[in-house]
Protein backbone atom coordinates (compact mmCIF):
# COMPACT_ATOMS: atom_id res chain seq x y z
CA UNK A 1 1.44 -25.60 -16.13
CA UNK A 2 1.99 -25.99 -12.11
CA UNK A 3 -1.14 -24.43 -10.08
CA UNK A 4 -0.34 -23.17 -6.48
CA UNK A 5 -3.56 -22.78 -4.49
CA UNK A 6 -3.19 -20.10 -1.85
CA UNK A 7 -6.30 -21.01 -0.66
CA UNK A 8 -4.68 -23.88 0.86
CA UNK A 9 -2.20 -21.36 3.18
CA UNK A 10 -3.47 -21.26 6.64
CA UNK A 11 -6.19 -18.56 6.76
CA UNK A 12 -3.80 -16.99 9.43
CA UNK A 13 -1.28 -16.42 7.45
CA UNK A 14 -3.34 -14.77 4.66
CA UNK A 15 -5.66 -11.98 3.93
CA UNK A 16 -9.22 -12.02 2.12
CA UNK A 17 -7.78 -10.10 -0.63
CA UNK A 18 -4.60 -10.78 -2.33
CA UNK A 19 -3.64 -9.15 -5.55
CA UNK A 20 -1.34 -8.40 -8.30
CA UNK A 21 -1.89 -5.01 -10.02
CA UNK A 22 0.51 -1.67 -10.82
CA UNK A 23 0.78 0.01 -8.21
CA UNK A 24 0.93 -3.77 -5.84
CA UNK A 25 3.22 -6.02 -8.26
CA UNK A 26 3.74 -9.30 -7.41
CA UNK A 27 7.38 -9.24 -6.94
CA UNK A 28 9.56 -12.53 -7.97
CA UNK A 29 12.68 -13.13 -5.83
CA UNK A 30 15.08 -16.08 -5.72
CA UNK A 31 12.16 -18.38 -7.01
CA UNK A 32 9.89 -16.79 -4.40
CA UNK A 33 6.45 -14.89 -5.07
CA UNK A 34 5.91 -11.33 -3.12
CA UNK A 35 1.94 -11.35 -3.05
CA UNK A 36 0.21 -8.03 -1.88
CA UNK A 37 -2.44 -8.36 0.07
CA UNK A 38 -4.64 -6.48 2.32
CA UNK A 39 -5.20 -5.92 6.97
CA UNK A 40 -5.69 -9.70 7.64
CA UNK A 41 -9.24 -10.37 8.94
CA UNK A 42 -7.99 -14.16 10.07
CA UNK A 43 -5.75 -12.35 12.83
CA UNK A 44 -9.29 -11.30 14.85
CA UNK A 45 -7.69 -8.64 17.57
CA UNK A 46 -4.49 -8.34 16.57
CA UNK A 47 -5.57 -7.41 12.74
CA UNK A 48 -4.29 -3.84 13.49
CA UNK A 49 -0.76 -4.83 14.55
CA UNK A 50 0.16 -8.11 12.76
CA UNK A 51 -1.29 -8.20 9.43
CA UNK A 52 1.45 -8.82 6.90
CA UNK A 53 1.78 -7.12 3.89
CA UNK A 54 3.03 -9.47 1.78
CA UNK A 55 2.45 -13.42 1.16
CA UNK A 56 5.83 -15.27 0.05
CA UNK A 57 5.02 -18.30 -1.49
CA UNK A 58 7.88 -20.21 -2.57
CA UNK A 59 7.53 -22.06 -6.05
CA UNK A 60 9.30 -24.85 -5.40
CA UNK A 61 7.20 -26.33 -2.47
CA UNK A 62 4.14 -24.48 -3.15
CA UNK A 63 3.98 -23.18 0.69
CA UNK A 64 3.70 -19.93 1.60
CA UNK A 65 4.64 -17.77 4.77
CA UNK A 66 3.76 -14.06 6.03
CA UNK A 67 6.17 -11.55 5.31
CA UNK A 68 7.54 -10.14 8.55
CA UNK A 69 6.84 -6.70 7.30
CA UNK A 70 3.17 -5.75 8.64
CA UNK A 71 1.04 -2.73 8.04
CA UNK A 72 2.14 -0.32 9.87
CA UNK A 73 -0.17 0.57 13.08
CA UNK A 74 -0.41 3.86 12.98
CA UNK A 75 -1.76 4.04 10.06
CA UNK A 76 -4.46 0.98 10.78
CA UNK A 77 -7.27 2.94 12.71
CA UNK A 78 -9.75 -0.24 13.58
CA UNK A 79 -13.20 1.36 13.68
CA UNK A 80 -12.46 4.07 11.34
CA UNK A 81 -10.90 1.52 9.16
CA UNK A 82 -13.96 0.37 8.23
CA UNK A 83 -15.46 3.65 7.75
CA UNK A 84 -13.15 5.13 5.40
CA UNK A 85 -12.51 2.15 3.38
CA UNK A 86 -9.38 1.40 4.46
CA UNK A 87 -7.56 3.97 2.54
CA UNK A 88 -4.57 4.19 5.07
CA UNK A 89 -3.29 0.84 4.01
CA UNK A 90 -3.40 1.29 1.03
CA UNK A 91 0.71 0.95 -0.60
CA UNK A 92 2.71 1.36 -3.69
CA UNK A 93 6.04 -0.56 -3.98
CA UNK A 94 9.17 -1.11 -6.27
CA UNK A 95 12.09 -3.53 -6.31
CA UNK A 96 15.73 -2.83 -6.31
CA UNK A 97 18.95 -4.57 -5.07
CA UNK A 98 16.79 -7.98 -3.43
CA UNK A 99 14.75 -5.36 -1.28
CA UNK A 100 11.05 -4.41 -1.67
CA UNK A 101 10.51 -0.65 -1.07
CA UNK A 102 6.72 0.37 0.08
CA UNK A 103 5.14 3.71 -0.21
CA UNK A 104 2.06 4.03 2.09
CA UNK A 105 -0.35 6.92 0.72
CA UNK A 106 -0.48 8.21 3.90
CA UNK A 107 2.59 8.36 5.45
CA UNK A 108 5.85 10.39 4.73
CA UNK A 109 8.11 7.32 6.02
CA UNK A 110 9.41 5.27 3.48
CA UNK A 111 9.74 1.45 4.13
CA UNK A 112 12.43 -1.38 3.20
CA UNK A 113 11.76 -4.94 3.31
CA UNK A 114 15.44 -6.71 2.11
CA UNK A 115 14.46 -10.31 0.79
CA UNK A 116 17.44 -11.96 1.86
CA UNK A 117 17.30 -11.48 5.41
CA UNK A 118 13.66 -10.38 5.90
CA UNK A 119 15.05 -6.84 7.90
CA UNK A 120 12.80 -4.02 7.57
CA UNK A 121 14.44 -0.54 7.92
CA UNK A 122 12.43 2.76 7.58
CA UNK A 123 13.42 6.11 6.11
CA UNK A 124 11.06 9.49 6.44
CA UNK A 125 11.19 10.60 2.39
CA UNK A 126 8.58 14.14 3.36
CA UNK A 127 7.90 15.64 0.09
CA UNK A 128 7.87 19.77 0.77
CA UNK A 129 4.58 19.68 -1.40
CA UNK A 130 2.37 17.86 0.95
CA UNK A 131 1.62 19.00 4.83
CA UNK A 132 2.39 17.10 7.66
CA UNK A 133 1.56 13.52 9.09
CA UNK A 134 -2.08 14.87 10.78
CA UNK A 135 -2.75 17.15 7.17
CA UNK A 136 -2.08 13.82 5.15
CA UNK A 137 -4.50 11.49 6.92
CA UNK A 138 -7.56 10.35 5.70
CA UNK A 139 -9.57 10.21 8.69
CA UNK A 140 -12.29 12.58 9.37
CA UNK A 141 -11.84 13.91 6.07
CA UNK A 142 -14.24 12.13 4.56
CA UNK A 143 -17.95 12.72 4.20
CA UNK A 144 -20.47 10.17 4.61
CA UNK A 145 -22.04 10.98 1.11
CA UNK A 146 -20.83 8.51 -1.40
CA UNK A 147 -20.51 11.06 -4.09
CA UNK A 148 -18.95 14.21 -1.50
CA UNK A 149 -16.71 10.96 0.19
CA UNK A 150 -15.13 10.34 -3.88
CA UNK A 151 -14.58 13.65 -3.93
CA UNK A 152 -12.55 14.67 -0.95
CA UNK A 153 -10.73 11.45 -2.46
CA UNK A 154 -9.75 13.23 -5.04
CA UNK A 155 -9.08 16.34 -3.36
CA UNK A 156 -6.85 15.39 -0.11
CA UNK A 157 -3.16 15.12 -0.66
CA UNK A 158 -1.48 11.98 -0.34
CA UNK A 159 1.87 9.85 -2.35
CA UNK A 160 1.08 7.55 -4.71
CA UNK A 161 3.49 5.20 -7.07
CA UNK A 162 6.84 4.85 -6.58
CA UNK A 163 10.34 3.95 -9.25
CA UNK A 164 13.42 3.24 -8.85
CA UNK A 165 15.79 4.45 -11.47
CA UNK A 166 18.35 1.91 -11.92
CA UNK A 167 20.69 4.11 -14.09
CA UNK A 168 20.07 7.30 -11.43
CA UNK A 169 20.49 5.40 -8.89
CA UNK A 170 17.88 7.32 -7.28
CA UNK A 171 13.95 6.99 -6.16
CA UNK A 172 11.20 9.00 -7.64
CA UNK A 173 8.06 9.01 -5.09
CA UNK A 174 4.97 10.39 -6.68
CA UNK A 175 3.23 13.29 -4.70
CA UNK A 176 -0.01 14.73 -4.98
CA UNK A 177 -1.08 17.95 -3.82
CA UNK A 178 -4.29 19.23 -2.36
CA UNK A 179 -6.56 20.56 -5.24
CA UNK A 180 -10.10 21.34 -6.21
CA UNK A 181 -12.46 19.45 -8.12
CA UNK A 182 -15.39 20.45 -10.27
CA UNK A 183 -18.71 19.16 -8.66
CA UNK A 184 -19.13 17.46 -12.34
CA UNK A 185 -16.30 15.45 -12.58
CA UNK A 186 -16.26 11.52 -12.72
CA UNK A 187 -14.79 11.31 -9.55
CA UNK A 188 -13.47 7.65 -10.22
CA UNK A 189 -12.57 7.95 -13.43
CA UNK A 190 -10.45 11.06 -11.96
CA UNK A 191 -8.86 9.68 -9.58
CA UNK A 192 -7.39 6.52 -11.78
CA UNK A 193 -6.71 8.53 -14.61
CA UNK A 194 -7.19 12.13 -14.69
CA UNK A 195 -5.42 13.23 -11.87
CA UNK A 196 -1.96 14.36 -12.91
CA UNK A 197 -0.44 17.21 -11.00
CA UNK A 198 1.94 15.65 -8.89
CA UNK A 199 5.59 16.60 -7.80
């Protein structure tokens, strides 16, 4: 076995929190690693406009460089960042044909990182289910009560995972819809696993 600390990347080029999960893959490319990670508190000032969304660490070195895809700003609110938990950054992505494609829960535009080349290229993929960019955002729809603040989690409308069908050759971006939730529910549990109507 061959152990690559990332903890040895310059803490510039990476976040606090990197991760592998679902919806945040890690993505294996030409003997490169895609890591997910989160807004980068190393960049101080400039974590709202240059935080990359991805660590590449190449296998065969063990170093690692930022992707040159960062989160995008509008959706990277500093002091409310903080306040809402950072729910604006949060992604879904898939893989197809050496590009990474990223679904932002909070944002209708669509965007394509191609691995080869490192060009990013955006695409606005509205679904006629949700409202528009203001109706979708998180901020100031939140209360400050932990269990109303879980809640209106569940309840706002927002896109979630995203496929590519390789047989289709087309995309399917999960939707959700503003709905209603009982007072009673399990409000986490919901939201991982109970929450299915989607377009």
């Amino acid at each position: 076995k061959r152990k690559i600390k990332i903890g040895d990347v310059n803490a510039r080029d990476k976040s606090l929190y990197t991760q592998s999960q679902s919806s945040v893959p890690f993505i294996f490319h030409d003997n490169k690693l895609y890591c997910g990670q989160n807004t980068n508190k190393f960049k101080g000032d400039k974590e709202q406009t240059e935080s990359p969304v991805d660590l590449i660490v190449d296998l065969n070195d063990g170093s690692a460089v930022p992707s040159t895809l960062c989160y995008p700003a509008e959706l990277v609110v500093p002091a409310k960042l903080v306040e809402k938990g950072g729910l604006a950054v949060h992604n879904n992505r898939c893989e197809f044909n050496n590009k990474i494609v990223y679904s932002f829960w909070f944002s209708h535009t669509l965007y394509e990182y191609d691995m080869n080349t490192g060009e990013v290229k955006t695409k606005v993929a509205k679904s006629r289910y949700l409202p528009d960019e203001a109706g979708i955002s998180p901020y100031n729809r939140l209360n400050t009560g932990e269990t109303n603040g879980r809640k209106e989690i569940c309840e706002m409308p927002y896109y979630r995972h995203i496929y590519y069908d390789k047989y289709r050759k087309v995309f399917y971006r999960f939707a959700y819809p503003s709905n209603k939730c009982d007072m009673e529910v399990d409000y986490t549990n919901y939201f991982f696993v109970g929450r299915n109507t989607a377009s």
